[in-house]
C-alpha atoms as a PDB file:
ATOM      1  CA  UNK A   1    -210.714  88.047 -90.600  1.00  0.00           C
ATOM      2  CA  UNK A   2    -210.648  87.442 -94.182  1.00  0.00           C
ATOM      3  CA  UNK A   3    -208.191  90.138 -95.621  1.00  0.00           C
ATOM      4  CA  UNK A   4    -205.087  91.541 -93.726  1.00  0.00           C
ATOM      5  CA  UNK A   5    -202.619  94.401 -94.532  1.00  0.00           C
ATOM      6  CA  UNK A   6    -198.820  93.132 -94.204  1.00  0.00           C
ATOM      7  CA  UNK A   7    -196.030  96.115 -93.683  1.00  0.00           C
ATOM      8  CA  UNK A   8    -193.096  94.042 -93.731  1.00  0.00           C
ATOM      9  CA  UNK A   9    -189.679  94.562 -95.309  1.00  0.00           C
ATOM     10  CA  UNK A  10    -188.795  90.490 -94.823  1.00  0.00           C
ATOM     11  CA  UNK A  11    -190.225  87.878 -96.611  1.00  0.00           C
ATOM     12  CA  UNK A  12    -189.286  85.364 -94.228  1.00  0.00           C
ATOM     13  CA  UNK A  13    -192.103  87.927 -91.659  1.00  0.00           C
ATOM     14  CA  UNK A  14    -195.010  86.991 -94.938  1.00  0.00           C
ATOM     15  CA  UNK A  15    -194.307  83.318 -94.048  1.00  0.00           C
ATOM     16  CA  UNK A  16    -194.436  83.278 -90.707  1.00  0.00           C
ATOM     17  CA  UNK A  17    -197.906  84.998 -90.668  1.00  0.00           C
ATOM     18  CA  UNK A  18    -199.354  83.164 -93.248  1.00  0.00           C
ATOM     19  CA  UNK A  19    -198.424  80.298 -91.400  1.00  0.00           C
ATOM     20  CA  UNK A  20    -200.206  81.565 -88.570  1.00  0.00           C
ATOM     21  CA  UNK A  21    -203.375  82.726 -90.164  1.00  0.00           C
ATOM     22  CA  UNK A  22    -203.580  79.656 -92.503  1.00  0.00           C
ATOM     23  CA  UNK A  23    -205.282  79.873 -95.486  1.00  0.00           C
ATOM     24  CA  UNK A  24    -208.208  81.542 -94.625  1.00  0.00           C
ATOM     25  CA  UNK A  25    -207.026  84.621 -94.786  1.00  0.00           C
ATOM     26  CA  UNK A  26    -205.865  86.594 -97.889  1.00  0.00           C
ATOM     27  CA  UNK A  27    -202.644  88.435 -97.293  1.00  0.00           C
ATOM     28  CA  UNK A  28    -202.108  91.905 -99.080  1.00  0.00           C
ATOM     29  CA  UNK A  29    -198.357  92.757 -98.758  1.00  0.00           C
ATOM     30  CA  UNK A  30    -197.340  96.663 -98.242  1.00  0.00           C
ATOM     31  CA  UNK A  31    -193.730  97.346 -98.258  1.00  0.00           C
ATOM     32  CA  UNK A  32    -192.515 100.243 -96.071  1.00  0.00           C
ATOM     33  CA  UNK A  33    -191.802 103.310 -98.308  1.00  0.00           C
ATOM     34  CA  UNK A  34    -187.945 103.457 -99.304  1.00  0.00           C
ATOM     35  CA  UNK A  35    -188.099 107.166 -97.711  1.00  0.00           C
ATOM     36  CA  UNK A  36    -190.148 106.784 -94.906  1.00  0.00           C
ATOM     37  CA  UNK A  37    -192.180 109.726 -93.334  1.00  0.00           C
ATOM     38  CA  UNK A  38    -195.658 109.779 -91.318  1.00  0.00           C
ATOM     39  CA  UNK A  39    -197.232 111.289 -94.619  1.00  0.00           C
ATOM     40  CA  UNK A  40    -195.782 108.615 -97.011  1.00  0.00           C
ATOM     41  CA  UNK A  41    -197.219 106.284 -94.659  1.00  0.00           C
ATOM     42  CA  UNK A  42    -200.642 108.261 -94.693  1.00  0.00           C
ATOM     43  CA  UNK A  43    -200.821 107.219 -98.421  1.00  0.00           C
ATOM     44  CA  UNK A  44    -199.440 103.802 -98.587  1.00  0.00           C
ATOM     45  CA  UNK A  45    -202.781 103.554 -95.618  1.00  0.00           C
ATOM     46  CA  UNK A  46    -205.602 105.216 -97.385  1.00  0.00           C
ATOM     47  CA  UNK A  47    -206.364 103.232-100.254  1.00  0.00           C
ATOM     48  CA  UNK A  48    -206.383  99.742 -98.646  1.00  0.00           C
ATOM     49  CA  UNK A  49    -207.510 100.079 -95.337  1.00  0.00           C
ATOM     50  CA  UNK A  50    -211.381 100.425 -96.306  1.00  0.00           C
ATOM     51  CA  UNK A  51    -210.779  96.810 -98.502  1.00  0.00           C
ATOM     52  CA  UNK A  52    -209.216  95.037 -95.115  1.00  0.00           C
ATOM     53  CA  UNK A  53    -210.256  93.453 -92.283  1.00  0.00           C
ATOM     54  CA  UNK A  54    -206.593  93.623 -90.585  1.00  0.00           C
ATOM     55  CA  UNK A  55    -203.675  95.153 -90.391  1.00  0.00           C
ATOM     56  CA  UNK A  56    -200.221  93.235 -89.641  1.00  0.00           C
ATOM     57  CA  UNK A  57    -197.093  95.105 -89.079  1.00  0.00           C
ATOM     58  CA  UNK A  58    -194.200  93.281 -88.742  1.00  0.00           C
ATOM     59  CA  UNK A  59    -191.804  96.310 -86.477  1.00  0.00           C
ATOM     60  CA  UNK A  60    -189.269  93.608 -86.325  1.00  0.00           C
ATOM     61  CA  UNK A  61    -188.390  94.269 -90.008  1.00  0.00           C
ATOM     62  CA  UNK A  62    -189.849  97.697 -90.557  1.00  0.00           C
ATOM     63  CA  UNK A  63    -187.492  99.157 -87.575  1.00  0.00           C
ATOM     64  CA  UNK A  64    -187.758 102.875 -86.855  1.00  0.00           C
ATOM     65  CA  UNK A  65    -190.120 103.475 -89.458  1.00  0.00           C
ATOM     66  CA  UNK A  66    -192.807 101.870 -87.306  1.00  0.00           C
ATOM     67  CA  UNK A  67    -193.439 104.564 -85.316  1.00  0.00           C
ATOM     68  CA  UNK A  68    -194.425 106.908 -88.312  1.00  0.00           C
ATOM     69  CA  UNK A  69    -196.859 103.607 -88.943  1.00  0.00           C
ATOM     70  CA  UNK A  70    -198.497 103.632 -85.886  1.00  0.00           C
ATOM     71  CA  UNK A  71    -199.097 107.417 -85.644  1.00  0.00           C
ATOM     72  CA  UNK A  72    -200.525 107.040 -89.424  1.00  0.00           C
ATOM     73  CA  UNK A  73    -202.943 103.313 -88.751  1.00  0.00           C
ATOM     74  CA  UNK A  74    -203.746 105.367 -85.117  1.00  0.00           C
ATOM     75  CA  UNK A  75    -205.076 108.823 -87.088  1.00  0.00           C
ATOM     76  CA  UNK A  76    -206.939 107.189 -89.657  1.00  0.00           C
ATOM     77  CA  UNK A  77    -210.557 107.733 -89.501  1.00  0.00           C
ATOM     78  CA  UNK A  78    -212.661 104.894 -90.066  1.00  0.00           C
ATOM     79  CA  UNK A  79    -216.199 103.369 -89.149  1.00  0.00           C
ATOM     80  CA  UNK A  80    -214.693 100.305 -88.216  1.00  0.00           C
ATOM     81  CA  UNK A  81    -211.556  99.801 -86.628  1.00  0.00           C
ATOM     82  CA  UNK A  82    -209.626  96.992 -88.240  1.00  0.00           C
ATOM     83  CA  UNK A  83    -207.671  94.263 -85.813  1.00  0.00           C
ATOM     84  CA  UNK A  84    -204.142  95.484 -85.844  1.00  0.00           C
ATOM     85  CA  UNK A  85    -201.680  93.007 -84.634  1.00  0.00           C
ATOM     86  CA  UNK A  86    -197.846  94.329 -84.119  1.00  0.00           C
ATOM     87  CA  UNK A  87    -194.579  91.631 -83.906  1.00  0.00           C
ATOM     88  CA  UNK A  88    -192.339  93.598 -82.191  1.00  0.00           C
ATOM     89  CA  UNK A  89    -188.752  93.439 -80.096  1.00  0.00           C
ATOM     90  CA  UNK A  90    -189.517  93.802 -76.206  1.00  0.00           C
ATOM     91  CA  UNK A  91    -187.503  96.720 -76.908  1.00  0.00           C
ATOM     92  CA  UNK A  92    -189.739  98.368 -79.333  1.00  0.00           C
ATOM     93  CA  UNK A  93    -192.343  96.987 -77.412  1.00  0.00           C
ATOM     94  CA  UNK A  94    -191.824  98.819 -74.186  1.00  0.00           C
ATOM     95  CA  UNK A  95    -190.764 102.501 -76.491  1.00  0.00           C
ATOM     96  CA  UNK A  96    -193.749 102.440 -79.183  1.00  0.00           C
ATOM     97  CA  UNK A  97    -196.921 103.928 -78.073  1.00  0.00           C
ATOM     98  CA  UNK A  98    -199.567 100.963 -78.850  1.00  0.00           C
ATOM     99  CA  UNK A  99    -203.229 101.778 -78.141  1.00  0.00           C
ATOM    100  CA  UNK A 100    -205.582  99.451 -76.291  1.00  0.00           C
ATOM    101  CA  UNK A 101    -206.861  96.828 -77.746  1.00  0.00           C
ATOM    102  CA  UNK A 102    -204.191  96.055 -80.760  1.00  0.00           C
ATOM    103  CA  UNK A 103    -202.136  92.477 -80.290  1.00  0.00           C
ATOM    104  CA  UNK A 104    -198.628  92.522 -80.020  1.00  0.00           C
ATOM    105  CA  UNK A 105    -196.798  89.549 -80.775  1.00  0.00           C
ATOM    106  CA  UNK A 106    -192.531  89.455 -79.047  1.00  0.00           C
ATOM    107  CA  UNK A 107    -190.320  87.969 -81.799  1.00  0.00           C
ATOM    108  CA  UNK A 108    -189.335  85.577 -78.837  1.00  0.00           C
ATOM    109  CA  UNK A 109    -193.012  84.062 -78.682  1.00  0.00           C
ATOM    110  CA  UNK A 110    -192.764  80.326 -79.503  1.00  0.00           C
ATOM    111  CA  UNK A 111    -194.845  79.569 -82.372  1.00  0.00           C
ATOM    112  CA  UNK A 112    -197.611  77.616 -80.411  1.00  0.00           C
ATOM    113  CA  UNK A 113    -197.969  80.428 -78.341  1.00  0.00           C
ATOM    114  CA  UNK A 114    -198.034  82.906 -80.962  1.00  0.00           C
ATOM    115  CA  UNK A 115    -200.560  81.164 -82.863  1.00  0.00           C
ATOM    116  CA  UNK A 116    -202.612  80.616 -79.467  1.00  0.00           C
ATOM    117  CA  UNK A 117    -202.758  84.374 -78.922  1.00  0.00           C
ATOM    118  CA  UNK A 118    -203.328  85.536 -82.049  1.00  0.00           C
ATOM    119  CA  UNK A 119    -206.231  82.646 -82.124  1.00  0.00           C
ATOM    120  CA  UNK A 120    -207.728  83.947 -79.224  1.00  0.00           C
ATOM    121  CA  UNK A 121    -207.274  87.962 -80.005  1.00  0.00           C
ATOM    122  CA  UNK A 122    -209.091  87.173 -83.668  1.00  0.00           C
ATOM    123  CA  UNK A 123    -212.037  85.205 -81.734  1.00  0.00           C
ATOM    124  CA  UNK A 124    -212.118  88.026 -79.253  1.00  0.00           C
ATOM    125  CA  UNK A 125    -212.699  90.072 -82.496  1.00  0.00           C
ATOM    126  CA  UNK A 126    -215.502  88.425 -83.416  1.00  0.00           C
ATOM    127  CA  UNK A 127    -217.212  88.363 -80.279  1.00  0.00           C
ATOM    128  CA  UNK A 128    -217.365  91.754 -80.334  1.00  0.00           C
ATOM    129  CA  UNK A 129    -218.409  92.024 -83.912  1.00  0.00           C
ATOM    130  CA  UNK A 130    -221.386  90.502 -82.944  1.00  0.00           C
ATOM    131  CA  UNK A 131    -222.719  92.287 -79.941  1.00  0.00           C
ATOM    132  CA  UNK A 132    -222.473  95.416 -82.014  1.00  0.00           C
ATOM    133  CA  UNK A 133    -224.720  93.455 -84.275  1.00  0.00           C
ATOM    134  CA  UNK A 134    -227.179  92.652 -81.523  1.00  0.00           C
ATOM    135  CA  UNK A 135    -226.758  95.598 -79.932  1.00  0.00           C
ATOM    136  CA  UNK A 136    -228.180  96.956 -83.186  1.00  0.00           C
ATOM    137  CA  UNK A 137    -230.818  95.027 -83.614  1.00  0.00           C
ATOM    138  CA  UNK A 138    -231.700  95.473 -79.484  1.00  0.00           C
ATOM    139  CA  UNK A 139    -232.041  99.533 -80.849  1.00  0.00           C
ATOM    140  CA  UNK A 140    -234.540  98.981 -83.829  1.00  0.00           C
ATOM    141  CA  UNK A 141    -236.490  96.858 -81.817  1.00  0.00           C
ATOM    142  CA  UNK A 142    -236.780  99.557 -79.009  1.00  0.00           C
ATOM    143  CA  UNK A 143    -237.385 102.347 -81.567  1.00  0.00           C
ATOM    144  CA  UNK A 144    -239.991 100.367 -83.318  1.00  0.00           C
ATOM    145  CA  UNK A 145    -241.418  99.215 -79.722  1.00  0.00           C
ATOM    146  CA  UNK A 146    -241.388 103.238 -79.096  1.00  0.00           C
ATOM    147  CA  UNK A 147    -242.819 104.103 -82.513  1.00  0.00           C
ATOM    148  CA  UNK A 148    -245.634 101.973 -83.199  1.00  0.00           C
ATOM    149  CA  UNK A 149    -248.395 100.171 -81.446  1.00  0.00           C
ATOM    150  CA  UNK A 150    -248.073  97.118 -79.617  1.00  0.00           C
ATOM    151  CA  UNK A 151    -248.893  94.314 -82.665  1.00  0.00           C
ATOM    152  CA  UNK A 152    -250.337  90.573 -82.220  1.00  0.00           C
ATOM    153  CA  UNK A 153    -247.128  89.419 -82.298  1.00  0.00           C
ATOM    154  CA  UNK A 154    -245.682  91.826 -79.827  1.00  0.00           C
ATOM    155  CA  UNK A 155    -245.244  89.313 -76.902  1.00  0.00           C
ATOM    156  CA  UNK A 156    -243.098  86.704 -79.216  1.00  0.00           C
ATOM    157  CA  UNK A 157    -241.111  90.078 -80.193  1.00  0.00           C
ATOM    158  CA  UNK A 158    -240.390  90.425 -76.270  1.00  0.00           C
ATOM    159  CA  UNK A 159    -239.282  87.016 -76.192  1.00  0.00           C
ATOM    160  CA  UNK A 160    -236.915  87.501 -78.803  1.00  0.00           C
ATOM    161  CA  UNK A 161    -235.626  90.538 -77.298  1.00  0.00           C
ATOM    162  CA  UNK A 162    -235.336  88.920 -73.861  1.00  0.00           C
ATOM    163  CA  UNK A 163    -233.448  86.194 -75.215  1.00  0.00           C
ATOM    164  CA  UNK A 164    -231.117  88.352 -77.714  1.00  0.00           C
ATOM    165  CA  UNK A 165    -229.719  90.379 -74.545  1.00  0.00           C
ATOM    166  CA  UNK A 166    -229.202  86.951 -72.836  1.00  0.00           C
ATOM    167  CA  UNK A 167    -226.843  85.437 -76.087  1.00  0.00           C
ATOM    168  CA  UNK A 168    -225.582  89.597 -75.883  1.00  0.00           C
ATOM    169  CA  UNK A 169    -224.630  88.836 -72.304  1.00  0.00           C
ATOM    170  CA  UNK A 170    -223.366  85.201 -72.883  1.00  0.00           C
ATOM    171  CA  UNK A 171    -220.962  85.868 -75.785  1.00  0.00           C
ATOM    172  CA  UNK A 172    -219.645  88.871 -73.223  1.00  0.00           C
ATOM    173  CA  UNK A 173    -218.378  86.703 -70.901  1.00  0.00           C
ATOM    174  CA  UNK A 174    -217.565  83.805 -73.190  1.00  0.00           C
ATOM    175  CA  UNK A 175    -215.053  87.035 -74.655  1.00  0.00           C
ATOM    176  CA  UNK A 176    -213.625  87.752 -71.203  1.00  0.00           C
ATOM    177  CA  UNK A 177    -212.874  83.835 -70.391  1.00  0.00           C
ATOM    178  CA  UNK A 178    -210.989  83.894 -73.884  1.00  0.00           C
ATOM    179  CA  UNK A 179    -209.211  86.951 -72.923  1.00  0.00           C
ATOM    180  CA  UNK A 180    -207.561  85.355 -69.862  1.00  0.00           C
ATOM    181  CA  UNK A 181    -204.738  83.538 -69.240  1.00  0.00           C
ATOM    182  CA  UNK A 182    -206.016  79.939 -68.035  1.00  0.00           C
ATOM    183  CA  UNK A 183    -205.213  76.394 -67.245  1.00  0.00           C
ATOM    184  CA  UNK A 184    -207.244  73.267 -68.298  1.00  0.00           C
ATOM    185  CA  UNK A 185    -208.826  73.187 -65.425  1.00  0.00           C
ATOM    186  CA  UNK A 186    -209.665  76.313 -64.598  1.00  0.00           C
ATOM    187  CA  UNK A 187    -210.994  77.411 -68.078  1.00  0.00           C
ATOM    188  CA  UNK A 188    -213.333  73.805 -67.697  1.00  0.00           C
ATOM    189  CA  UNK A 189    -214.583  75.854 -64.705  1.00  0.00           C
ATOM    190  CA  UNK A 190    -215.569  79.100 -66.392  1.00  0.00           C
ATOM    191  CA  UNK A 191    -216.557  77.890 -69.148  1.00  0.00           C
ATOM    192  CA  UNK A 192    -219.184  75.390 -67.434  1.00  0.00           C
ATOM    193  CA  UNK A 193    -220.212  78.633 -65.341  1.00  0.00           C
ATOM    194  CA  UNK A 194    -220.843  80.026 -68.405  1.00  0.00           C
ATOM    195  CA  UNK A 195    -222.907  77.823 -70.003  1.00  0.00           C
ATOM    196  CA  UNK A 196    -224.796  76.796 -67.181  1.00  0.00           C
ATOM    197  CA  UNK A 197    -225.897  80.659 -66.696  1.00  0.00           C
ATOM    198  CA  UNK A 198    -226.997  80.540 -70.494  1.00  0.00           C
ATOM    199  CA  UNK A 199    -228.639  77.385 -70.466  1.00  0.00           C
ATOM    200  CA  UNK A 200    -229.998  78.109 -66.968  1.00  0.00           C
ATOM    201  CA  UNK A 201    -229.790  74.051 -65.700  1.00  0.00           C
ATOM    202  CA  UNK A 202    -229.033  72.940 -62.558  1.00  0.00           C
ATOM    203  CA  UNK A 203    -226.589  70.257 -63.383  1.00  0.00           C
ATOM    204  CA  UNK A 204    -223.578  70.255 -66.412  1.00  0.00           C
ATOM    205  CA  UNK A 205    -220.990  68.185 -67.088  1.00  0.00           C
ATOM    206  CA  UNK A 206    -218.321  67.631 -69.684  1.00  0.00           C
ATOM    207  CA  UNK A 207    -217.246  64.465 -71.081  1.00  0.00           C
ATOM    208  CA  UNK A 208    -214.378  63.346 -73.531  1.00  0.00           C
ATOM    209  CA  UNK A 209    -212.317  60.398 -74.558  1.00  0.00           C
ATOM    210  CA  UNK A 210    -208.260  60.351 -73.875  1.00  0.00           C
ATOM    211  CA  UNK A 211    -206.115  59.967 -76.823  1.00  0.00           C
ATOM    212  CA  UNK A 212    -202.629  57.966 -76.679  1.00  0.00           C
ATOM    213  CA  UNK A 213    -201.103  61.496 -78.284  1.00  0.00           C
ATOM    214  CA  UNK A 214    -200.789  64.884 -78.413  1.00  0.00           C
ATOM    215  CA  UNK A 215    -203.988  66.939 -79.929  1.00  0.00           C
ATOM    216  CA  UNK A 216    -201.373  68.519 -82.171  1.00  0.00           C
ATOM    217  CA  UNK A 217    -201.280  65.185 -84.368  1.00  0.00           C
ATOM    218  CA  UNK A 218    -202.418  64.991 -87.384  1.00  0.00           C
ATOM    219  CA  UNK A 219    -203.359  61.606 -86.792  1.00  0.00           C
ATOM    220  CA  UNK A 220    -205.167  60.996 -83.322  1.00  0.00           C
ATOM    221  CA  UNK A 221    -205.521  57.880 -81.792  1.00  0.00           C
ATOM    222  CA  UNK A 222    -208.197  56.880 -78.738  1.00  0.00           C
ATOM    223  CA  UNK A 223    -207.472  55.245 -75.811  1.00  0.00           C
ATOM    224  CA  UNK A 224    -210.458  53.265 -75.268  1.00  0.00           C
ATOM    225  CA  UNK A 225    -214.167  54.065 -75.757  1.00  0.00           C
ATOM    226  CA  UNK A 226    -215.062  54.804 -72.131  1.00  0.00           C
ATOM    227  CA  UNK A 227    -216.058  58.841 -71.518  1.00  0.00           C
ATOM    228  CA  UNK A 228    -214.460  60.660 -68.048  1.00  0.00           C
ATOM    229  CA  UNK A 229    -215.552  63.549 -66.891  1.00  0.00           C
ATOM    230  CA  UNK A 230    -213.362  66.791 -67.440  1.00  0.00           C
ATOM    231  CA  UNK A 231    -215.792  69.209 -65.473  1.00  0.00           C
ATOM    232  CA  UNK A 232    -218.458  69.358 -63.854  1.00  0.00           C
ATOM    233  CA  UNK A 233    -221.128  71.524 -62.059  1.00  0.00           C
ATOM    234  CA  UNK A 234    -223.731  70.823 -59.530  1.00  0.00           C
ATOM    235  CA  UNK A 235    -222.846  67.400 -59.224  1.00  0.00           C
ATOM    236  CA  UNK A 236    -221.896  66.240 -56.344  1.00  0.00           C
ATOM    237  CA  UNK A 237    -218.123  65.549 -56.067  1.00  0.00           C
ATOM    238  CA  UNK A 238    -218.252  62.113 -55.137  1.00  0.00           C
ATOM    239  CA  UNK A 239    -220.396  61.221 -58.048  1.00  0.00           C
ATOM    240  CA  UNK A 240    -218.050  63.043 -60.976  1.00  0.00           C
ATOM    241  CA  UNK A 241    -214.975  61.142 -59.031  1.00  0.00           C
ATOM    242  CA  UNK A 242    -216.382  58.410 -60.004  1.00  0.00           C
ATOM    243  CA  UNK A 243    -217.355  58.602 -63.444  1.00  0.00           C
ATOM    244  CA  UNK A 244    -213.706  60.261 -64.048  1.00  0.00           C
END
């Protein structure tokens, strides 16, 4: 996401997203109309949301005048759906109507959880982004398959087709392990799964070094040089015991 839509009536609510985003992404700021109605909101909408990749409302600020927001960001008609992510009350939370797929954000999320989620929700995104694109290119390579002779470079086509639906099927699941709620260790295990069905070996492992502190650092410092292993699969147990 490049470009995001802010409806905020706080400036403190511009900092705290642009401190979440970082500065990657360009901030447009769109104060709530003074005299709020669902058609006021219709054209503080229309012109921008064509030029964004996001939208950001910040309900926390806004107040009642969110739910003529929503009802206006849910009607309008567009090719491609921005990512709309919501900071809301739990109160406002549990009485707005929020459609699948939008983020909301409690203003009682710590900050490294916040920024976690909304991590994960924009990479999520972008999964998605591109298995429409390879989904596309899967359908002009049927309909010129369908269209046309088979060429001298037809079998290297199939190939490339076999192995598209394969990335198609990897970043899928790559998505849903993102989407979940995980410890270490158990996102060491899907993760190697995954891999290991893409790569199609028989053995995987992962290895890192341990730092003295936290990855949050800005300066990190290593333990020692020696590698232990995090995760590992079809090894035997025994084995990865001992090189941990």
């Amino acid at each position: 996401m490049k470009t995001a839509l802010l409806l905020a009536n706080a400036a403190d609510a511009q900092q705290f997203f642009a401190g979440l985003l970082g500065d990657q992404v360009n901030l447009i700021l769109l104060p709530a109309p003074v005299e709020p109605t669902r058609e006021k909101f219709d054209a503080l909408f229309t012109p921008w949301l064509r030029l964004a990749d996001g939208v950001i409302i910040d309900a926390v600020s806004v107040g009642e005048s969110t739910r003529w927001a929503l009802e206006s960001l849910e009607a309008a008609r567009l090719t491609e759906s921005p990512a709309v992510v919501i900071r809301a009350t739990a109160l406002q939370h549990s009485v707005y109507p929020i459609p699948a797929g939008w983020l909301v954000i409690t203003d009682t999320d710590p900050w490294e959880q916040a920024e976690r989620t909304l991590s994960t929700f924009l990479q999520l995104r972008e999964a998605q982004a591109r298995l429409k694109r390879a989904d596309a290119a899967l359908d002009h390579q049927r309909q010129a398959a369908v269209a046309g002779p088979v060429a001298p470079g037809a079998a290297g086509a199939a190939v490339s087709t076999a192995d598209t639906l394969r990335y198609r099927d990897a970043l899928k699941n790559i998505a849903h392990v993102l989407g979940q709620h995980l410890d270490e260790n158990a996102l060491v295990v899907e993760f190697l799964r995954v891999v290991r069905e893409l790569v199609g070996v028989g053995k995987l492992a992962i290895f890192t070094r341990r730092f003295q502190n936290d990855l949050f650092t800005e300066h990190l410092a290593l333990e020692g040089q020696q590698l232990a292993i995090v995760g590992s699969s079809g090894i035997a147990r025994t084995l990865s015991n001992t090189c941990g």
